[in-house]
C-alpha atoms as a PDB file:
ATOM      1  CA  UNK A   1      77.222  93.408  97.500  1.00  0.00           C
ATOM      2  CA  UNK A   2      78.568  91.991  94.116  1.00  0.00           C
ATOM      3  CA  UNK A   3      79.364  88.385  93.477  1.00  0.00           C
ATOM      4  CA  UNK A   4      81.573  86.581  90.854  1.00  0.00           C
ATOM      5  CA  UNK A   5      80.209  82.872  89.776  1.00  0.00           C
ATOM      6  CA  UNK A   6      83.107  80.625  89.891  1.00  0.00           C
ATOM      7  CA  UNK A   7      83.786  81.066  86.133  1.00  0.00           C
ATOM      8  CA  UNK A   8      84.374  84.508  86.166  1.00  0.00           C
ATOM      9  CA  UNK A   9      86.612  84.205  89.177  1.00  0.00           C
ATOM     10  CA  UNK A  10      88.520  81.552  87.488  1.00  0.00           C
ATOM     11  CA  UNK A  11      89.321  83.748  84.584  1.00  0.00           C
ATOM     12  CA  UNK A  12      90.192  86.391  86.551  1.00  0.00           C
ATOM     13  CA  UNK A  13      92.782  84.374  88.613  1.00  0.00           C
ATOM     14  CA  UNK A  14      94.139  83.101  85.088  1.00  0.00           C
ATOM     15  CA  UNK A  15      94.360  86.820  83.632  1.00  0.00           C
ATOM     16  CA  UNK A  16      96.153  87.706  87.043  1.00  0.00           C
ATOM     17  CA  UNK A  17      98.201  84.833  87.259  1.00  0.00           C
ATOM     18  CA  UNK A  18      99.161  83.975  83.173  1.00  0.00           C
ATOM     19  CA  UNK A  19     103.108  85.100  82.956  1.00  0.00           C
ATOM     20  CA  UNK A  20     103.950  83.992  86.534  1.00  0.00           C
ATOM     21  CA  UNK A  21     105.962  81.386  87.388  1.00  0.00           C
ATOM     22  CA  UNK A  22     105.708  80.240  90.959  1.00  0.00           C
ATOM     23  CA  UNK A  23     103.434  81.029  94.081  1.00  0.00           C
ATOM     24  CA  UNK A  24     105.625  84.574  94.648  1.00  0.00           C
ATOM     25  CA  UNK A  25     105.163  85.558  91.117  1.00  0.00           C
ATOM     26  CA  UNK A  26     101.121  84.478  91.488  1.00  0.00           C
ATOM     27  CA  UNK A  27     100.794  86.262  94.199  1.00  0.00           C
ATOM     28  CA  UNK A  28     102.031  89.425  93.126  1.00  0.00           C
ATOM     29  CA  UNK A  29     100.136  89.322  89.897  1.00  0.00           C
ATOM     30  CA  UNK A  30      96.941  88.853  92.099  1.00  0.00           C
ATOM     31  CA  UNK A  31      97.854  92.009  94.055  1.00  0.00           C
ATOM     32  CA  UNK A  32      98.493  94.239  91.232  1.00  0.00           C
ATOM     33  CA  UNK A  33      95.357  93.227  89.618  1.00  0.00           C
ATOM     34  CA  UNK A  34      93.632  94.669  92.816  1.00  0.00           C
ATOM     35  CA  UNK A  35      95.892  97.725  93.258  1.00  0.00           C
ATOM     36  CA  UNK A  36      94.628  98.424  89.357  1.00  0.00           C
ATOM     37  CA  UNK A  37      91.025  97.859  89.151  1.00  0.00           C
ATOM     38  CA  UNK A  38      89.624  98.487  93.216  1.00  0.00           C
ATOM     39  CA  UNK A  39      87.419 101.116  93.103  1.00  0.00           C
ATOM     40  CA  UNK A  40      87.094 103.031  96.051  1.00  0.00           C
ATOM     41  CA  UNK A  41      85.167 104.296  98.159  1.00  0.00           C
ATOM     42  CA  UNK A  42      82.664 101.237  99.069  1.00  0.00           C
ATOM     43  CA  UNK A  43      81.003  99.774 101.963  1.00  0.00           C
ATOM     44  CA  UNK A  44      81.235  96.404 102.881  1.00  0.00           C
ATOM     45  CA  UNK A  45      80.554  93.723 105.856  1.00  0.00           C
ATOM     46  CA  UNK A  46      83.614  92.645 107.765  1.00  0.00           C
ATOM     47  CA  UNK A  47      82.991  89.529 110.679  1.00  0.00           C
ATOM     48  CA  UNK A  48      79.419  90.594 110.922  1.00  0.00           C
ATOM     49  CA  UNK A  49      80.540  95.125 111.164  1.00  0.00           C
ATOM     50  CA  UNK A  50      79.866  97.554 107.978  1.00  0.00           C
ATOM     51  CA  UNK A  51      82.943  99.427 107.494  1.00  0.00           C
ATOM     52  CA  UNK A  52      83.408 101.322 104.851  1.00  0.00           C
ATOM     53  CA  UNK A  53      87.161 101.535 102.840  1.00  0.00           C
ATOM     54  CA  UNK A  54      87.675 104.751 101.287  1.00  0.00           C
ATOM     55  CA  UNK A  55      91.685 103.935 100.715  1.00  0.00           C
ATOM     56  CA  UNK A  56      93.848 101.544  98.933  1.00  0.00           C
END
């Protein structure tokens, strides 16, 4: 499983979040950002059950 240090999470909030103005505007920044860059398929650990997302 990957991990982000708090730094590079930070700056990838700020890159997501840079032109918006207000919590909607944040938010929506924050889900294009995934929409753009998931890659899929991957497995993963969900409350303890691997699953594995192969969709957006």
């Amino acid at each position: 499983m990957s991990t982000f240090d708090p730094a590079t999470l930070e700056a990838l909030i700020a890159e997501a979040t840079v032109d918006a103005y207000g919590e909607e505007e944040q938010l929506t920044g924050l889900f294009t950002m995934i929409e753009e860059n998931l890659a899929v398929p991957f497995a993963t650990t969900v409350l303890g059950v691997e699953v594995n997302v192969t969709s957006r």
